[in-house]
N, C-alpha and C. Protein backbone atom coordinates (compact mmCIF):
# COMPACT_ATOMS: atom_id res chain seq x y z
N UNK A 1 -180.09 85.60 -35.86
CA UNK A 1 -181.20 86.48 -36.19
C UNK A 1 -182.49 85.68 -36.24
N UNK A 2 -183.69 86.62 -35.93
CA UNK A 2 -184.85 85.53 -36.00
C UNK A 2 -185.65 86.02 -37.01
N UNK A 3 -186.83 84.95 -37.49
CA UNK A 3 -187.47 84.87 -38.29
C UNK A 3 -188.45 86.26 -38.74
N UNK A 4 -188.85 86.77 -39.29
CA UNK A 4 -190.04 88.09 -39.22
C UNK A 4 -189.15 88.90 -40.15
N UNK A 5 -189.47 90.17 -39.63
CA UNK A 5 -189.08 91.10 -40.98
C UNK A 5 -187.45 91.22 -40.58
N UNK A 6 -187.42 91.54 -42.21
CA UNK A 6 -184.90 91.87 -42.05
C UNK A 6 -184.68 92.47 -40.88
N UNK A 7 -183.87 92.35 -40.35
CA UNK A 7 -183.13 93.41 -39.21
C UNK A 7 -182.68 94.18 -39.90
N UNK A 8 -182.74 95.51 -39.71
CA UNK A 8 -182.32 96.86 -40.52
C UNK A 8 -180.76 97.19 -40.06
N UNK A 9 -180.45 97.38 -40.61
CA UNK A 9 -178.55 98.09 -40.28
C UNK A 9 -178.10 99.45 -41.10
N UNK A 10 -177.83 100.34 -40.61
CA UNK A 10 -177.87 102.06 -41.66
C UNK A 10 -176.33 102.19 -40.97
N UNK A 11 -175.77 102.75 -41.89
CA UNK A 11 -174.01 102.76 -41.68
C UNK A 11 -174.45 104.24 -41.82
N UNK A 12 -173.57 104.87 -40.83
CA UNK A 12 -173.08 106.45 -40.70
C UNK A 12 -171.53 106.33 -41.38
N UNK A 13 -171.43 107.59 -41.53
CA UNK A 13 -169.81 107.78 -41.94
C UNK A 13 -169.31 108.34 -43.13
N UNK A 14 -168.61 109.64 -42.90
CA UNK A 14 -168.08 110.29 -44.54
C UNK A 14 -167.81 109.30 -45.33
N UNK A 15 -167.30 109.91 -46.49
CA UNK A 15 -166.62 108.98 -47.41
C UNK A 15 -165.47 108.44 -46.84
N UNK A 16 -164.88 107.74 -47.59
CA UNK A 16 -163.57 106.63 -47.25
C UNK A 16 -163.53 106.33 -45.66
N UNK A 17 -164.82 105.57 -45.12
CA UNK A 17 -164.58 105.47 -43.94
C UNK A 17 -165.00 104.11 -43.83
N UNK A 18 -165.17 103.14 -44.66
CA UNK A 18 -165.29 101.44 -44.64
C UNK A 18 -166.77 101.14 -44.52
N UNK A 19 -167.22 101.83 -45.01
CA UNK A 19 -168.78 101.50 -45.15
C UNK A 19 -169.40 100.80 -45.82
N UNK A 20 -168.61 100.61 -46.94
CA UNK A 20 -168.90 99.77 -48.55
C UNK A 20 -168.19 98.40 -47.99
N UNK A 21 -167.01 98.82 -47.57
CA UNK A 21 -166.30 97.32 -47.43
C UNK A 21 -166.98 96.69 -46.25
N UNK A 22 -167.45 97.10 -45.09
CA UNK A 22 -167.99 96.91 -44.06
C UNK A 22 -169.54 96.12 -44.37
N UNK A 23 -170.34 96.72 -45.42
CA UNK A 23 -171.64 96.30 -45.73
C UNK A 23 -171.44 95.14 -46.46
N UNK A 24 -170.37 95.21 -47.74
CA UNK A 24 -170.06 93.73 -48.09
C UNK A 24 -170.03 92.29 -47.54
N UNK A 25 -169.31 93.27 -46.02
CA UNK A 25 -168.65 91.96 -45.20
C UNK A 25 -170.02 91.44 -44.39
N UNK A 26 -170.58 92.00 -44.22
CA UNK A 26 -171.98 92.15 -43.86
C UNK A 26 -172.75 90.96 -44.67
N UNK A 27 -172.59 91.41 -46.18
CA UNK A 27 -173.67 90.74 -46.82
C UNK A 27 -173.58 89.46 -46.83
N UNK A 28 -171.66 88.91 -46.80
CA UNK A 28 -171.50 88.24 -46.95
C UNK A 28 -171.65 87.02 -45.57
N UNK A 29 -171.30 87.75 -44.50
CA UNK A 29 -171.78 86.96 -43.49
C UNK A 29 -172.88 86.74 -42.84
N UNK A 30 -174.12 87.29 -42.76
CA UNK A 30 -175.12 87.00 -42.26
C UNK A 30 -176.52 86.04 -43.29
N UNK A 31 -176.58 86.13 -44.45
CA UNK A 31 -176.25 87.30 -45.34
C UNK A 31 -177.10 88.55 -45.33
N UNK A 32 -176.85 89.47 -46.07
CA UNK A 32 -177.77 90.61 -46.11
C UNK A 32 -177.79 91.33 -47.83
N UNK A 33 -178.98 92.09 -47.44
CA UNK A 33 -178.84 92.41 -48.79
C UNK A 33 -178.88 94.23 -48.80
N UNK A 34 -177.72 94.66 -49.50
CA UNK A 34 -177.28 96.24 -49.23
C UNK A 34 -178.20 96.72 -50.41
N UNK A 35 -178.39 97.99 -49.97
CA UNK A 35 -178.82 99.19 -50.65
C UNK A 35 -177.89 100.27 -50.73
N UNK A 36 -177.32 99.98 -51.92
CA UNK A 36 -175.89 100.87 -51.95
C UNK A 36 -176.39 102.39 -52.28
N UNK A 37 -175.71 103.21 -52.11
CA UNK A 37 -175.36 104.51 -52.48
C UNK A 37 -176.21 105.52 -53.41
N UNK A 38 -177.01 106.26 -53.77
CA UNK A 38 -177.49 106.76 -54.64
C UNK A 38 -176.77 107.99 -54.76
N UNK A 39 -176.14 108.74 -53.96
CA UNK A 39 -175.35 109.72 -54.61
C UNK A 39 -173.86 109.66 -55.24
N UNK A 40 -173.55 107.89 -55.34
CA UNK A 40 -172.24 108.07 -55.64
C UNK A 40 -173.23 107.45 -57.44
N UNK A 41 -174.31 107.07 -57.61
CA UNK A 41 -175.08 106.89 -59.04
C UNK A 41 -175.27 108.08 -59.53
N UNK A 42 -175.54 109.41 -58.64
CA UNK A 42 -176.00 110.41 -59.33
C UNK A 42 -174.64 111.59 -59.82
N UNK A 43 -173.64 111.09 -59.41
CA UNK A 43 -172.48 111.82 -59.98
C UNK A 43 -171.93 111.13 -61.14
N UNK A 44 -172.40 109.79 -61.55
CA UNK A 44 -171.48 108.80 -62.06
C UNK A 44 -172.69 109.51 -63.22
N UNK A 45 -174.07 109.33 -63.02
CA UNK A 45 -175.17 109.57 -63.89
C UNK A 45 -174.92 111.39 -64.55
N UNK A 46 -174.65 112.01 -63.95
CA UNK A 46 -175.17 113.29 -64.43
C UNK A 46 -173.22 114.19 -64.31
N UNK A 47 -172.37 113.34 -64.02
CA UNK A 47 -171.05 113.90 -64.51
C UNK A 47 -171.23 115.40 -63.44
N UNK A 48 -171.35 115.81 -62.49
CA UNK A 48 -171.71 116.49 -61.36
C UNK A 48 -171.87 116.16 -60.16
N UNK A 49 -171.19 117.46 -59.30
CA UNK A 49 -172.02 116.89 -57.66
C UNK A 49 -173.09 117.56 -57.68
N UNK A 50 -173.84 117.52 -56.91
CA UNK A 50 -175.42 117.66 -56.71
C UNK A 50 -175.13 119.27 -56.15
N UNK A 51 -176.11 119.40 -56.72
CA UNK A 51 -176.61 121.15 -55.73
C UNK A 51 -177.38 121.01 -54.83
N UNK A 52 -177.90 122.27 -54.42
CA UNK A 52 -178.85 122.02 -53.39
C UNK A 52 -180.01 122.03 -53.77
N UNK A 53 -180.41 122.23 -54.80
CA UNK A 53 -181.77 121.93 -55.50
C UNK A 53 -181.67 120.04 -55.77
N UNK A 54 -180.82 119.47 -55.80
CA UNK A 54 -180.72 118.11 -55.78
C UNK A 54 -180.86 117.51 -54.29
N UNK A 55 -180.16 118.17 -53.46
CA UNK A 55 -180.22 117.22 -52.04
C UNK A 55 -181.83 116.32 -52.26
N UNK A 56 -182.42 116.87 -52.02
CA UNK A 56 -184.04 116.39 -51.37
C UNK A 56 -184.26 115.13 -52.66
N UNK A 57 -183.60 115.38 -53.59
CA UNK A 57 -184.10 113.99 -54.32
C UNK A 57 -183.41 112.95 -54.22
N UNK A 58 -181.93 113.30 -53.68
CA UNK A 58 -181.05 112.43 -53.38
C UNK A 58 -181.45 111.86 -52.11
N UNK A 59 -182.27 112.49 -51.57
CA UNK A 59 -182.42 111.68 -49.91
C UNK A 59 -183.89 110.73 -50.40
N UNK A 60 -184.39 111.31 -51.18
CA UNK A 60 -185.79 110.33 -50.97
C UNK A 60 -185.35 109.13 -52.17
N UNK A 61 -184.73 109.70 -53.40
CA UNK A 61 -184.00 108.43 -53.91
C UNK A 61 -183.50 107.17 -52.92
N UNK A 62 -182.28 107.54 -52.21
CA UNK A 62 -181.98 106.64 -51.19
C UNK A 62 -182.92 106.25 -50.33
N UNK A 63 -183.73 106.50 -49.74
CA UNK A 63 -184.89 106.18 -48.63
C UNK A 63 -185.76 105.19 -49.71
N UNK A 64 -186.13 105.20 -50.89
CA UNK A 64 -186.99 104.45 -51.96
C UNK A 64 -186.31 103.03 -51.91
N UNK A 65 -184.83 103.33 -52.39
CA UNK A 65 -183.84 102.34 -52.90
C UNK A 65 -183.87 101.16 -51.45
N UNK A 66 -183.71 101.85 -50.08
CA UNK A 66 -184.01 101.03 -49.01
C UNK A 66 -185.19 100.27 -48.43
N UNK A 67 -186.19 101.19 -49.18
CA UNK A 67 -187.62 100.04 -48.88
C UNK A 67 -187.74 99.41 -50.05
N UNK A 68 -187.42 99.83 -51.60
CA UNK A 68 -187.37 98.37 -51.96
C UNK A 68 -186.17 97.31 -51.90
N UNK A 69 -185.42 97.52 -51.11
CA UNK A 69 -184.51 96.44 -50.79
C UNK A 69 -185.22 95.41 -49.24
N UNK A 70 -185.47 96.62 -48.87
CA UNK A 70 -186.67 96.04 -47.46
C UNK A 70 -187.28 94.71 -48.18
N UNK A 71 -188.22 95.54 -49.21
CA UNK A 71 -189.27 94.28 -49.42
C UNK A 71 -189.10 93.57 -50.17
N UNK A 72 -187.39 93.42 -51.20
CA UNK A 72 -187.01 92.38 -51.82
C UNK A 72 -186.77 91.37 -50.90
N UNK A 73 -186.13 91.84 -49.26
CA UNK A 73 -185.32 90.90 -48.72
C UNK A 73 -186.27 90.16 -47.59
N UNK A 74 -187.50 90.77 -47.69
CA UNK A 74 -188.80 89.79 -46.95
C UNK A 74 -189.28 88.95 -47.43
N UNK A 75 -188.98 89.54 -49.07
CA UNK A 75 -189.92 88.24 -49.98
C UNK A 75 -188.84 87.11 -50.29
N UNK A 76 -188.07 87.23 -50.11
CA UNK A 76 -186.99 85.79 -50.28
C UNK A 76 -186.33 85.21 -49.03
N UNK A 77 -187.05 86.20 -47.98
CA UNK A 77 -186.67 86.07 -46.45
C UNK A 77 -185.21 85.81 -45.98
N UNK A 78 -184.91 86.93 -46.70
CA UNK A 78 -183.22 87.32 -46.51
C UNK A 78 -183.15 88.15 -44.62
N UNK A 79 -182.27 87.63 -44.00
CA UNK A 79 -181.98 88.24 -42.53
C UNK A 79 -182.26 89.43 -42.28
N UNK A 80 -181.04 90.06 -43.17
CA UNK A 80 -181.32 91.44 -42.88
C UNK A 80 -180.67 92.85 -43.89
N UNK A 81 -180.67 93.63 -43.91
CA UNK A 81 -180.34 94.65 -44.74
C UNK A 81 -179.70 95.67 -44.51
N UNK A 82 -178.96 96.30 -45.17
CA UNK A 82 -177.84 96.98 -44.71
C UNK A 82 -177.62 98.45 -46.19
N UNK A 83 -177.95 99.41 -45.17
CA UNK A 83 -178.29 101.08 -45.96
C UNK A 83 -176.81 101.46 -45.79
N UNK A 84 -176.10 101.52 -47.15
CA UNK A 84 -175.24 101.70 -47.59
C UNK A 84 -175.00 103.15 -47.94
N UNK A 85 -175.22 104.74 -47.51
CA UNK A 85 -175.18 105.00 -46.08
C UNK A 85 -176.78 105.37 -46.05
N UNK A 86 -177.40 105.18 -44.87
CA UNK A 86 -178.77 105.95 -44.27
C UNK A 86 -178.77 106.61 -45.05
N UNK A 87 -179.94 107.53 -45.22
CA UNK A 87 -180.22 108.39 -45.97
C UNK A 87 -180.11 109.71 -45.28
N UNK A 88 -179.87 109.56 -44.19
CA UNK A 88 -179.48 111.02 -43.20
C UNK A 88 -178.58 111.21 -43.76
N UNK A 89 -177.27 111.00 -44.17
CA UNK A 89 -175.94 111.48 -44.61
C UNK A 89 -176.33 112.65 -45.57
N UNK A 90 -177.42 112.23 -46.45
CA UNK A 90 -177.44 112.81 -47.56
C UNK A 90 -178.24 114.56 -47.10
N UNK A 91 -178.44 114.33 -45.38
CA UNK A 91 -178.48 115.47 -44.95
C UNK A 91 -177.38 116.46 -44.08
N UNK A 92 -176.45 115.39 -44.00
CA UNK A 92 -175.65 115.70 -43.28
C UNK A 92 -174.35 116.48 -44.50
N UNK A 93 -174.51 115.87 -45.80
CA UNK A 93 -173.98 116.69 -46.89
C UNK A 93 -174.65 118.18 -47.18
N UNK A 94 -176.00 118.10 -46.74
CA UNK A 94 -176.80 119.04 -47.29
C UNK A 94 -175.72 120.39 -45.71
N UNK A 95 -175.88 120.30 -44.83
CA UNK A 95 -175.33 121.37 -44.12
C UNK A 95 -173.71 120.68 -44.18
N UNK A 96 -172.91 120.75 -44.22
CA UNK A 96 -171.72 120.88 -44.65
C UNK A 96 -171.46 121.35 -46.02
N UNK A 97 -171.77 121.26 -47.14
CA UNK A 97 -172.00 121.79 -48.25
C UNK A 97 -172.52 123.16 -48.82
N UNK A 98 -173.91 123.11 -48.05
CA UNK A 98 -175.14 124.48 -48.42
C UNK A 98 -175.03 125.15 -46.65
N UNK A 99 -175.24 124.53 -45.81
CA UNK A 99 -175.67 125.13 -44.86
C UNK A 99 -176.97 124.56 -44.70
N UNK A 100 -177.79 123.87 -45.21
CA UNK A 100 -178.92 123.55 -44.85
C UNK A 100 -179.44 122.46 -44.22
N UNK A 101 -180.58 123.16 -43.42
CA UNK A 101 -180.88 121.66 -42.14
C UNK A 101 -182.21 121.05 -42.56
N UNK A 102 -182.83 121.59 -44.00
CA UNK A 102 -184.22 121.08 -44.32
C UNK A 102 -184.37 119.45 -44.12
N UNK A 103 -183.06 118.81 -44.72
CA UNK A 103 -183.56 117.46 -44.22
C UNK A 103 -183.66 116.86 -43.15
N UNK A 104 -182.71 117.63 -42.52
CA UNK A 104 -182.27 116.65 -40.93
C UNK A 104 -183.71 116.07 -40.28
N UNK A 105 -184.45 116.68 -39.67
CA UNK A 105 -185.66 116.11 -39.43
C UNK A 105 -186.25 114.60 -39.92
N UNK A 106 -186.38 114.58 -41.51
CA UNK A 106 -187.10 113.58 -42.11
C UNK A 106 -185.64 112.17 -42.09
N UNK A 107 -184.37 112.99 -42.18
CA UNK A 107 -183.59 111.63 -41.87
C UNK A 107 -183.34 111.33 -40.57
N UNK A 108 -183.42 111.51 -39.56
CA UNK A 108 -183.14 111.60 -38.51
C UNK A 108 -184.47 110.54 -38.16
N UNK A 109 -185.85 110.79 -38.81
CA UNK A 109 -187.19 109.86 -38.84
C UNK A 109 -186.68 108.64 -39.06
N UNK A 110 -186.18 108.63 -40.39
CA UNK A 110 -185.90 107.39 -41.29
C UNK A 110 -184.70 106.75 -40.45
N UNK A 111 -184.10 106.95 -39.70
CA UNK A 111 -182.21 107.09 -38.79
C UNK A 111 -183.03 105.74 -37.77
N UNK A 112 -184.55 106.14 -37.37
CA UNK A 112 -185.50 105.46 -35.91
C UNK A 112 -185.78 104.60 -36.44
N UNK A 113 -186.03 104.18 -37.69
CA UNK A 113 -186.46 103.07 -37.98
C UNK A 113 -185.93 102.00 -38.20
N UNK A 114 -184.28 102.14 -38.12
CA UNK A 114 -183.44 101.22 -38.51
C UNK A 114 -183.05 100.32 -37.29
N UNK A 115 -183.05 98.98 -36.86
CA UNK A 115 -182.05 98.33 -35.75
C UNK A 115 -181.31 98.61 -35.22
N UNK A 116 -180.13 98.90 -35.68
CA UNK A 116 -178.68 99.43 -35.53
C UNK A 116 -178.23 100.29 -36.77
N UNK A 117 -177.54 100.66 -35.97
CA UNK A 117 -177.04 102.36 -36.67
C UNK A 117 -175.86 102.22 -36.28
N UNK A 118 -174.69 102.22 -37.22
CA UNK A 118 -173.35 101.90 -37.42
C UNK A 118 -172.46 103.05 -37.84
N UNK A 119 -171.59 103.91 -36.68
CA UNK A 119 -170.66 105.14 -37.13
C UNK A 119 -170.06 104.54 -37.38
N UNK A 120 -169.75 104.88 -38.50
CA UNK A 120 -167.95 104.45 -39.00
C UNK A 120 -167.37 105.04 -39.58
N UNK A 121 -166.33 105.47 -38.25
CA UNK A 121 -165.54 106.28 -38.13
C UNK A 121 -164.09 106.21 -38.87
N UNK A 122 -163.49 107.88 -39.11
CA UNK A 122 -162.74 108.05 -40.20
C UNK A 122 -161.13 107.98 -39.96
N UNK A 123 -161.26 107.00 -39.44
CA UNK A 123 -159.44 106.02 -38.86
C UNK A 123 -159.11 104.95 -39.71
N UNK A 124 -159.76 105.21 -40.51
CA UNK A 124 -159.61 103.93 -41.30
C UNK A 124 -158.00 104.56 -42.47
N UNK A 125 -157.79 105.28 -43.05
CA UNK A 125 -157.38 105.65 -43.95
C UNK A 125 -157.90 106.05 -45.10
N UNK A 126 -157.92 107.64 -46.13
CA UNK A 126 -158.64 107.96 -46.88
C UNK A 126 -158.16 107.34 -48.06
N UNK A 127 -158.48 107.06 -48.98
CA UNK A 127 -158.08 106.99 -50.49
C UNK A 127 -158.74 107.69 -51.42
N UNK A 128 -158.05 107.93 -52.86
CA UNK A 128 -159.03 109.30 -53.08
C UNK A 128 -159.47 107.96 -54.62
N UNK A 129 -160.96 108.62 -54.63
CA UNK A 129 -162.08 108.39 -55.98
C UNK A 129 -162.03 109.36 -56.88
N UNK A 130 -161.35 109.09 -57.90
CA UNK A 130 -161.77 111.06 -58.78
C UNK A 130 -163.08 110.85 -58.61
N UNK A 131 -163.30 112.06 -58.67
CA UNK A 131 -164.91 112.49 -59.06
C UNK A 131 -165.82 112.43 -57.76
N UNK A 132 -165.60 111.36 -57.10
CA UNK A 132 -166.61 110.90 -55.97
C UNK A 132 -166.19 111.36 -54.58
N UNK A 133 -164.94 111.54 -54.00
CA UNK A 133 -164.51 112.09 -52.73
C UNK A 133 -163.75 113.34 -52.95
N UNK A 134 -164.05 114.33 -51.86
CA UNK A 134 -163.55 115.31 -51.75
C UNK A 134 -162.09 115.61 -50.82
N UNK A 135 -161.74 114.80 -50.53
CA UNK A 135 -160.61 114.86 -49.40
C UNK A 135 -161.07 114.52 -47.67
N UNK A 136 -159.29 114.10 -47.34
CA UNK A 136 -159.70 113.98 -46.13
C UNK A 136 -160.57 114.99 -45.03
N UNK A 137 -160.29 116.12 -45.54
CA UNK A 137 -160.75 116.92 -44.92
C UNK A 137 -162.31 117.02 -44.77
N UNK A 138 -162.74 116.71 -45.59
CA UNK A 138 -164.76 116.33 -45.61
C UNK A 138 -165.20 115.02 -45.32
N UNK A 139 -164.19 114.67 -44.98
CA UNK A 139 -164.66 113.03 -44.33
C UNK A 139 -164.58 113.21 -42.16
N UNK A 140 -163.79 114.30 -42.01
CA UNK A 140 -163.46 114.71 -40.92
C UNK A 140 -164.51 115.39 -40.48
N UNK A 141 -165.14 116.73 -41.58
CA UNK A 141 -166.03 117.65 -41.39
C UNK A 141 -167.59 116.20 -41.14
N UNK A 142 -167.43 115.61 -41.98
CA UNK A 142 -168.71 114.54 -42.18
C UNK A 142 -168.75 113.81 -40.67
N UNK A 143 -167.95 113.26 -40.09
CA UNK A 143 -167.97 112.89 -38.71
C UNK A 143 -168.39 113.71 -37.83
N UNK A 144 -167.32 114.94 -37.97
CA UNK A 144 -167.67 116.17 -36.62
C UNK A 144 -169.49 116.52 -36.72
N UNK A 145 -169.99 116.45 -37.89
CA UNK A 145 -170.96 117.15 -38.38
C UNK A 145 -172.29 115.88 -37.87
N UNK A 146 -171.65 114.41 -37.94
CA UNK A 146 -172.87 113.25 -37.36
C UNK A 146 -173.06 113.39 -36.15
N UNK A 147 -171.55 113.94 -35.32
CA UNK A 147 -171.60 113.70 -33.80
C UNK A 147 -172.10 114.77 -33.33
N UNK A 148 -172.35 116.12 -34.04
CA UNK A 148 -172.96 116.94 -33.74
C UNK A 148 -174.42 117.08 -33.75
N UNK A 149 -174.96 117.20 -34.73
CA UNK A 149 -176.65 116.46 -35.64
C UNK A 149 -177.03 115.19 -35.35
N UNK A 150 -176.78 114.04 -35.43
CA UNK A 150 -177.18 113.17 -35.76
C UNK A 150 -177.18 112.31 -34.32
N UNK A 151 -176.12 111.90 -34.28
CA UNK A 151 -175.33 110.85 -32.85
C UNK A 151 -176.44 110.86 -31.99
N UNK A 152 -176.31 111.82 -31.20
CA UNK A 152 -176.54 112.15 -30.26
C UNK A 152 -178.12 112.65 -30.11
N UNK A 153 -179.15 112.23 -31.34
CA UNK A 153 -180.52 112.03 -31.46
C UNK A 153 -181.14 110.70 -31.72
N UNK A 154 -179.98 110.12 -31.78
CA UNK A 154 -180.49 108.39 -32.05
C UNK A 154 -180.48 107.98 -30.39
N UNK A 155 -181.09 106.71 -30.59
CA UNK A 155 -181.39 105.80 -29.46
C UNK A 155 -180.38 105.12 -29.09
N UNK A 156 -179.88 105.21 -28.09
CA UNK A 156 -178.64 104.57 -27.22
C UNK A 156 -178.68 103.23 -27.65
N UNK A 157 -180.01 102.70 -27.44
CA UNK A 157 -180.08 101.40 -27.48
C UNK A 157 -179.63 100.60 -28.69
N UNK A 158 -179.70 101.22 -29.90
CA UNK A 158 -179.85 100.77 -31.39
C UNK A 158 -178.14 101.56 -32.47
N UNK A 159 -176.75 101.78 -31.66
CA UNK A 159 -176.37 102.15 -32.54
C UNK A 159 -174.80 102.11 -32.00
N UNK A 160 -173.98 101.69 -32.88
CA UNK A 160 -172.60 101.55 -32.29
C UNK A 160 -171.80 101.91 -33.42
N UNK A 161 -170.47 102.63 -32.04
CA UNK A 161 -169.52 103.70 -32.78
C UNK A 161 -168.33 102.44 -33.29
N UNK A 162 -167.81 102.92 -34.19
CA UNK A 162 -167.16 101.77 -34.85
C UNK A 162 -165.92 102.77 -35.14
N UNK A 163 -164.64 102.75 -34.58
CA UNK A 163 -163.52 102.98 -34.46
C UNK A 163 -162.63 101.98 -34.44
N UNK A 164 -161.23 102.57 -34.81
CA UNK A 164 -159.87 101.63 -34.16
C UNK A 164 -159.99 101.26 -35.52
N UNK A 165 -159.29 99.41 -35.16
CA UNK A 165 -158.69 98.98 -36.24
C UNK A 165 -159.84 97.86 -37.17
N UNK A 166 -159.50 98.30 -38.68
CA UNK A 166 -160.55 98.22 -39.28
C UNK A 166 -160.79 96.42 -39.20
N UNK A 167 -159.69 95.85 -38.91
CA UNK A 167 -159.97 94.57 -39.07
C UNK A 167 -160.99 93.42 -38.38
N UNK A 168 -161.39 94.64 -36.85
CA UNK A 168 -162.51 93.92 -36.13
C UNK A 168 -163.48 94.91 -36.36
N UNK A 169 -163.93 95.41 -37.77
CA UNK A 169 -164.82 96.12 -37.33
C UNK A 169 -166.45 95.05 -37.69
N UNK A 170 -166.24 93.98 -38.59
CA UNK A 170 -166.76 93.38 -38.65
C UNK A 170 -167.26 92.22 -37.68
N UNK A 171 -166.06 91.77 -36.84
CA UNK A 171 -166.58 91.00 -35.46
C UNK A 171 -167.65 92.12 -34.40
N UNK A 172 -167.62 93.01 -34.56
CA UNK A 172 -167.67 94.19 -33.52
C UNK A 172 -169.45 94.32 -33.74
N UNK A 173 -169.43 94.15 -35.41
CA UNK A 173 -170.92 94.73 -35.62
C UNK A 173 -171.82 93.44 -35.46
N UNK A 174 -171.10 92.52 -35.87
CA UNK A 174 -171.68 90.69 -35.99
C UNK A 174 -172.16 90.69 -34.07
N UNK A 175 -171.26 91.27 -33.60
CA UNK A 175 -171.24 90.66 -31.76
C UNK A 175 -172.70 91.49 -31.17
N UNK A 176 -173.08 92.51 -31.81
CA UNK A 176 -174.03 93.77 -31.91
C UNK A 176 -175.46 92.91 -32.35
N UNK A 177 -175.44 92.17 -33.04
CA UNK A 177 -176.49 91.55 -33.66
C UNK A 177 -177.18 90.60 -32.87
N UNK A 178 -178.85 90.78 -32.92
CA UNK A 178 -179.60 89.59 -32.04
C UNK A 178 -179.54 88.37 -32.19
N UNK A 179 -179.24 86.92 -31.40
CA UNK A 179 -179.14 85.82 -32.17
C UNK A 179 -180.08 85.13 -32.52
């Protein structure tokens, strides 16, 4: 990686689909510095899943949490950074959930600004979180629902599907990276 601002990295992908373990592996090898999750804080915080009067704060929460990780990791001139998931997901919950597409637009903005954009896809095996995952079945709907919305509005150039076996998924994203 070269010198100047972090290289950005935004992980796609329902729940239980190696995103957490994937960004770790991340942090740990390049290194990077993640901006984990704000809606798995706001269930842990408020003992609830979010309504739809919550989506929109949950997306700009996460979008906040990533620029100040941005500009923690310029000022100690850390490589690069890694959105533990984009903040599009948190639109991509909003229509699987409510039906609603109010965010898609503004994440789909925030989706362009990132380097690489990382699906990761739901072959991994589910495990269940009380409280925090809903089943395999919304991790399935959460894929069908990126490749529908999302995928296929990003830039060819900037984003790789991450399938198969989970054990290269980390060589896969490292090989993806500028040297």
């Amino acid at each position: 990686m070269t010198q100047g601002a972090p290289f950005r990295i935004g992980l796609l992908g329902g729940e239980c689909t190696g995103k957490t373990t994937l960004a770790q592996q991340l942090a740990n090898a390049i290194p990077a510095f993640i901006g984990e999750e704000y809606l798995r804080e706001f269930v842990t915080t408020f003992g609830r899943v979010p309504s739809l009067a919550d989506q929109e704060g949950i997306f700009l929460t996460q979008q906040a949490t990533m620029n100040t990780v941005l500009r923690a990791a310029a000022h100690v001139q850390t490589p690069a950074i890694v959105a533990d998931p984009l903040p599009v997901m948190t639109a991509v919950y909003s229509l699987l959930y409510f039906d609603n597409h109010d965010l898609l637009v503004d994440g789909l903005a925030d989706a362009a600004t990132y380097d690489l954009i990382v699906w990761c896809r739901p072959d991994v095996g589910w495990a269940s979180d009380r409280g925090q995952r809903d089943g395999q079945a919304y991790a399935l709907a959460a894929d069908g629902a990126i490749g529908t919305h999302v995928w296929p509005k990003l830039s060819e150039g900037n984003r790789l599907d991450l399938a198969g076996d989970p054990g290269n998924r980390l060589d896969r994203v490292l090989s993806a990276l500028p040297t």
